[in-house]
Protein backbone atom coordinates (compact mmCIF):
# COMPACT_ATOMS: atom_id res chain seq x y z
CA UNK A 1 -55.77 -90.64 -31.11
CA UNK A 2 -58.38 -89.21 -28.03
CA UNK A 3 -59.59 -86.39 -28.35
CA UNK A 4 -60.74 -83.97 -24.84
CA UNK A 5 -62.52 -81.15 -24.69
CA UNK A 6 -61.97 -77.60 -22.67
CA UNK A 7 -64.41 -75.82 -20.62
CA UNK A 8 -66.17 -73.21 -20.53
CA UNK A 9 -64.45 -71.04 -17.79
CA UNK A 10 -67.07 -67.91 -18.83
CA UNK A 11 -70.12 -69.60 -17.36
CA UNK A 12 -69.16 -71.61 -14.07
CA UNK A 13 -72.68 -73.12 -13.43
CA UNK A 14 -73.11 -74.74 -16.64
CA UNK A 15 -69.37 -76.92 -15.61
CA UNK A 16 -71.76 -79.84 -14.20
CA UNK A 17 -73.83 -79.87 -17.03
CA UNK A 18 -71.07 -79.46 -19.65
CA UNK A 19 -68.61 -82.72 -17.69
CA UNK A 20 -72.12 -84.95 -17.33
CA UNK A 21 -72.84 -84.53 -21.05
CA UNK A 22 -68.91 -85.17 -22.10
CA UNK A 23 -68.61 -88.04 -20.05
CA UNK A 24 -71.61 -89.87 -22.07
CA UNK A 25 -69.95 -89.05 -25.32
CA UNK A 26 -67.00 -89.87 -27.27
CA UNK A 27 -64.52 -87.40 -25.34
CA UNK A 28 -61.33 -88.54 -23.25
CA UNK A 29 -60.42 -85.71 -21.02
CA UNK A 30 -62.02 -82.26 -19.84
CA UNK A 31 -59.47 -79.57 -19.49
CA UNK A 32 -59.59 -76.08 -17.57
CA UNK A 33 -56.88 -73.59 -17.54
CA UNK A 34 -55.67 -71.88 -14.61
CA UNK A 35 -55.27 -68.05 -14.49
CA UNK A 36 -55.21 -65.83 -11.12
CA UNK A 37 -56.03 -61.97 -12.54
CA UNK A 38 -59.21 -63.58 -14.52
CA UNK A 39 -62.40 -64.66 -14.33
CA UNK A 40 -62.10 -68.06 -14.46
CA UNK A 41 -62.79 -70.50 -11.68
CA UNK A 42 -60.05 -72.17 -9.76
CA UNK A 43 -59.38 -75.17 -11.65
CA UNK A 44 -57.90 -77.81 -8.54
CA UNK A 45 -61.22 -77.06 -6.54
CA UNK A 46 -63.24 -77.24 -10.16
CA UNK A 47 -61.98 -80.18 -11.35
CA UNK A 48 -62.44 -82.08 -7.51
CA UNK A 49 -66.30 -81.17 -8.48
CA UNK A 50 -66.28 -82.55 -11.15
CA UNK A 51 -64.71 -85.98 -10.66
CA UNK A 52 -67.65 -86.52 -8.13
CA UNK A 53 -70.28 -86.15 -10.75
CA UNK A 54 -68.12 -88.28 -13.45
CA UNK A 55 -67.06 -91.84 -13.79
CA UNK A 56 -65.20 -92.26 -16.98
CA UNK A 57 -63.54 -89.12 -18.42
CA UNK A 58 -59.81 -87.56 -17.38
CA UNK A 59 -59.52 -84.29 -15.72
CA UNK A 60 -56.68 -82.35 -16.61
CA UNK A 61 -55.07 -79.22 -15.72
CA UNK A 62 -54.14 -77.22 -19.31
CA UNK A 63 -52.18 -75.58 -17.83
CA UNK A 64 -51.86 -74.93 -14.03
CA UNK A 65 -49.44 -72.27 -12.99
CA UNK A 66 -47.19 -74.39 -10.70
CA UNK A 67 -44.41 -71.70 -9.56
CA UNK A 68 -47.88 -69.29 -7.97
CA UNK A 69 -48.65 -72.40 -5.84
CA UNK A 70 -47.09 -73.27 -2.59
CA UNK A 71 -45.23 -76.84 -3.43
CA UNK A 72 -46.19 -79.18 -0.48
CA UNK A 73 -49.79 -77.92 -0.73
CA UNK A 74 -50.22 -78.49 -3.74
CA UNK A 75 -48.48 -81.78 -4.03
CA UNK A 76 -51.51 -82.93 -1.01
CA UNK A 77 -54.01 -81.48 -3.07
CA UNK A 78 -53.16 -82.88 -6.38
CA UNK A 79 -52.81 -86.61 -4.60
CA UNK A 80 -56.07 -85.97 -2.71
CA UNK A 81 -57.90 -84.85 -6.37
CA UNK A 82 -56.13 -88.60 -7.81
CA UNK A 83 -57.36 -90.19 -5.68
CA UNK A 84 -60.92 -88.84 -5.52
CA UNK A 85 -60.65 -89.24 -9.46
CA UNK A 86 -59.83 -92.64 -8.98
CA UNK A 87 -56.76 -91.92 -11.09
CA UNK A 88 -58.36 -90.34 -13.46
CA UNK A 89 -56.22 -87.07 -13.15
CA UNK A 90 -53.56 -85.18 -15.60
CA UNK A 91 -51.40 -82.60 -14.09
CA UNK A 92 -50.98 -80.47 -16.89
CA UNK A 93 -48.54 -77.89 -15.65
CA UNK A 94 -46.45 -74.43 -16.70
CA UNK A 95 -44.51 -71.64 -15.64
CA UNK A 96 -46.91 -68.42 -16.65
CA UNK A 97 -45.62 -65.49 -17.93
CA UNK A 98 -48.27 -63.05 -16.89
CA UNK A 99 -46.52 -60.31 -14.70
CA UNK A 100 -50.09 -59.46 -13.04
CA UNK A 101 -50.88 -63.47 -12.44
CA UNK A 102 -47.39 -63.08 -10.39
CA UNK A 103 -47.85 -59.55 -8.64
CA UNK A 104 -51.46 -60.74 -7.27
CA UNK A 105 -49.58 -64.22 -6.12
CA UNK A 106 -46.91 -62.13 -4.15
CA UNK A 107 -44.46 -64.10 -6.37
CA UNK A 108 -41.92 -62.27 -8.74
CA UNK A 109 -41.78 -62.96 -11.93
CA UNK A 110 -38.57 -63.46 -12.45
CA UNK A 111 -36.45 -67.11 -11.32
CA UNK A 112 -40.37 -68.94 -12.06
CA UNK A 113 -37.85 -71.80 -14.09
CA UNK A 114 -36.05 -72.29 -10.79
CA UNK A 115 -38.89 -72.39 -8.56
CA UNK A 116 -40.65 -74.92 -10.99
CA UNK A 117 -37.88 -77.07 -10.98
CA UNK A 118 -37.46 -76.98 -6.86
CA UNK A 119 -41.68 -77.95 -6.79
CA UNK A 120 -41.42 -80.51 -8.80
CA UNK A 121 -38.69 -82.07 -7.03
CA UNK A 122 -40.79 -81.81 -3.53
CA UNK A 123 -43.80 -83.13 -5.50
CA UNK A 124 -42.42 -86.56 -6.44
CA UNK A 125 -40.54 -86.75 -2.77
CA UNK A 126 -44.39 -86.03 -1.15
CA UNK A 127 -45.81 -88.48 -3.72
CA UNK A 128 -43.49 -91.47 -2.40
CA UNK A 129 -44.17 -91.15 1.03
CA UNK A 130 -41.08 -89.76 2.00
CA UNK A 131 -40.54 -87.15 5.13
CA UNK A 132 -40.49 -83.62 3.54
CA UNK A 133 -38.01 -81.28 5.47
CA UNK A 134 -38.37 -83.81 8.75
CA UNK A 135 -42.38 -83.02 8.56
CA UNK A 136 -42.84 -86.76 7.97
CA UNK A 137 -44.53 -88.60 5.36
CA UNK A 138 -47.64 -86.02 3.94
CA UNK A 139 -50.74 -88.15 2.75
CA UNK A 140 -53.11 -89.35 0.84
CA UNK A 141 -50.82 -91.26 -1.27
CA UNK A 142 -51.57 -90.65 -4.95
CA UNK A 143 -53.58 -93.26 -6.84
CA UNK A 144 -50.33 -94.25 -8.27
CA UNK A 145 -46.70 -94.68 -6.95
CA UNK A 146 -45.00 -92.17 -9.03
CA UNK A 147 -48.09 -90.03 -8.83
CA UNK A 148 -50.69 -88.86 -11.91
CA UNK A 149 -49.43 -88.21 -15.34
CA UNK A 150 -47.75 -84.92 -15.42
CA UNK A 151 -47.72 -83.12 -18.45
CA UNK A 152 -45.96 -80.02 -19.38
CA UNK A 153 -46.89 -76.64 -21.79
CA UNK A 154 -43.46 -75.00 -22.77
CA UNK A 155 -42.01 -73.56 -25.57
CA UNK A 156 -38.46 -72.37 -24.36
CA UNK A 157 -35.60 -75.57 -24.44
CA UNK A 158 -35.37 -75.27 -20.84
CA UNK A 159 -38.95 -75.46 -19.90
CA UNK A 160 -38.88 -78.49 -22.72
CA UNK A 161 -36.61 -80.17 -21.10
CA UNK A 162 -38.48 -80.90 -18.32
CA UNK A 163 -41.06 -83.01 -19.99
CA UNK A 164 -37.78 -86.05 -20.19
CA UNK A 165 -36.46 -84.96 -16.58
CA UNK A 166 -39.98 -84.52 -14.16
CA UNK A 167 -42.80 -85.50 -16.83
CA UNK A 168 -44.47 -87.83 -18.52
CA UNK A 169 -45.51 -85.81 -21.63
CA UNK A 170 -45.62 -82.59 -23.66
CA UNK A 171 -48.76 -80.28 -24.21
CA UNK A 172 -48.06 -78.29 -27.08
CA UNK A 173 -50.23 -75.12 -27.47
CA UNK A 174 -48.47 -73.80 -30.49
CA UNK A 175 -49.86 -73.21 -33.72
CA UNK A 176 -49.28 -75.96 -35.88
CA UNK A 177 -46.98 -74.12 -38.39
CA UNK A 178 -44.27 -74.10 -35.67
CA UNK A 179 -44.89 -76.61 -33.76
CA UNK A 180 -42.73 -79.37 -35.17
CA UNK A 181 -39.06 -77.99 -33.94
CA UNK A 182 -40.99 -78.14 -29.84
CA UNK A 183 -41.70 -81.72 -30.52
CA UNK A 184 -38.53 -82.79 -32.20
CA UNK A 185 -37.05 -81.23 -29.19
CA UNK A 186 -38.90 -82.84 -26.18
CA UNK A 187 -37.95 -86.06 -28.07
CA UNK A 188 -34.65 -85.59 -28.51
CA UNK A 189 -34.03 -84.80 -24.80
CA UNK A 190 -36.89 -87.71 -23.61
CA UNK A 191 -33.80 -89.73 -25.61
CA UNK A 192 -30.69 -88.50 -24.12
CA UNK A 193 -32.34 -88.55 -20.64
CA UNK A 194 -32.58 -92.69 -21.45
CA UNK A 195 -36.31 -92.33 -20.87
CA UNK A 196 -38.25 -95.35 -22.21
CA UNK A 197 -40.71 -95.53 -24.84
CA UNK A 198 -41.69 -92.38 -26.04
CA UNK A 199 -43.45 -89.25 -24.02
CA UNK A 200 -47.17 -88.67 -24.70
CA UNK A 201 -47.58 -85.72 -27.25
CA UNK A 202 -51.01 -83.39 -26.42
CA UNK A 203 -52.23 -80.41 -28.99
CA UNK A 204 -54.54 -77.88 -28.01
CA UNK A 205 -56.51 -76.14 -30.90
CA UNK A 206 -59.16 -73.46 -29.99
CA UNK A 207 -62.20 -73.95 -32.03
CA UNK A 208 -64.83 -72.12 -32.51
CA UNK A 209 -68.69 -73.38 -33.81
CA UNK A 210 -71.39 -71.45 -34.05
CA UNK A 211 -72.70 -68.23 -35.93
CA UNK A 212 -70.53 -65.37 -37.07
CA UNK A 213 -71.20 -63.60 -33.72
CA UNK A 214 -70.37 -66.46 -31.80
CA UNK A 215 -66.64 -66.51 -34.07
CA UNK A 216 -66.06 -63.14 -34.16
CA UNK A 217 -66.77 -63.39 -29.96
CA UNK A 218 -64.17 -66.24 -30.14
CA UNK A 219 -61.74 -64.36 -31.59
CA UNK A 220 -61.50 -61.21 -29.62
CA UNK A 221 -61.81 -63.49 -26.50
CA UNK A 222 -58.77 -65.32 -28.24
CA UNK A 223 -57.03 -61.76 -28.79
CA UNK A 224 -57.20 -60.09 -25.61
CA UNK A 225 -56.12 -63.40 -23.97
CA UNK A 226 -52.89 -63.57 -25.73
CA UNK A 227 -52.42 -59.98 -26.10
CA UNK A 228 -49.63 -60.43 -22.90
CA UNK A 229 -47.51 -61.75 -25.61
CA UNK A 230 -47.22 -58.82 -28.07
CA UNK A 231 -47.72 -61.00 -30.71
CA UNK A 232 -50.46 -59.48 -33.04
CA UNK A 233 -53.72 -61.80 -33.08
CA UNK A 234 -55.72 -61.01 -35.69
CA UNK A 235 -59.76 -60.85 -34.09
């Protein structure tokens, strides 16, 4: 089992300091989440950063918000961060579900399934080297031929589906209690799809060390981040 370790998206000058120190110790990945109505920093130009002043971690997406993102763009600027990585790069990637994320995008919320699906199928076209729309071939080519490791967040069968048909694993952000029937899932379509081997399984716990005020902090952060879902999350 590795184990990676998320930034800290509330203080954007410590990031050098935080990926120097991780990629000494005993950690396999640094993730950053991507949000557009937040204060977080933009995690494509972020993680580029930081895979200049790394040599031996994996950067990872957790999760960026693929249907807000123009596809051909972003399939050059995912191959160019590979490659700068030296391969070292997870696309982590999701549909949102924040309607403000959307409005600020100029992209409606609604049909964010079907534009996923029509991105990812102009990603792995860019990342063979094929023309795109008789534009011709749109470089660099990613470190690999099939491109990075994409991994997806998803909790609806559809969206879980997509882990056997575009990916190559599943990041599960659910709480472990219901987590299970998500997994069985992925692997029960990885099988019908005739997918070899197995796909990679990632869990992301939030943790929180520290004093009381530095939990209790944690937790509202935690609450008003989720609150979108009308779920209750108790601070």
């Amino acid at each position: 089992m590795h184990i990676g370790i998320g930034l800290p998206i509330a203080d954007v000058a410590s990031l050098l300091s935080w990926a120097h120190r991780a990629d000494t110790g005993p950690f396999r990945t640094l993730g950053l989440l991507d949000r557009l109505v937040y204060d977080n920093p933009e995690p494509l130009v972020t993680l580029a950063a930081l895979a200049g002043a790394t040599r031996r971690i994996r950067l990872q997406t957790e999760v960026l918000l693929a249907p807000l993102r123009e596809p051909t763009l972003l399939a050059k600027q995912v191959a160019t961060l590979d490659r700068i990585s030296g391969g070292r790069f997870t696309l982590g990637l999701g549909i949102g579900g924040r309607a403000d994320d959307h409005h600020a995008a100029g992209v409606p919320l609604a049909g964010r399934g079907r534009r996923m699906d029509e991105l990812l199928a102009v990603l792995r076209q860019t990342w063979s080297g094929a023309a795109v729309d008789g534009a011709g071939p749109i470089g660099p080519a990613p470190s690999t031929a099939r491109g990075p490791e994409v991994l997806f967040g998803a909790f609806a069968p559809a969206a879980l589906a997509r882990v056997a048909r575009w990916g190559d694993g599943f990041l599960c952000a659910a709480a472990p209690s219901w987590a299970e029937p998500l997994v069985s899932e992925v692997r029960r379509s990885w099988r019908e799809a005739g997918r070899a081997g197995t796909p990679r399984l990632v869990g992301q716990v939030n943790v929180a060390l520290g004093p009381e005020s530095t939990i209790a902090a944690a937790r509202r952060a935690i609450a008003d981040y989720y609150a979108f879902t009308g779920d209750a999350v108790t601070p």
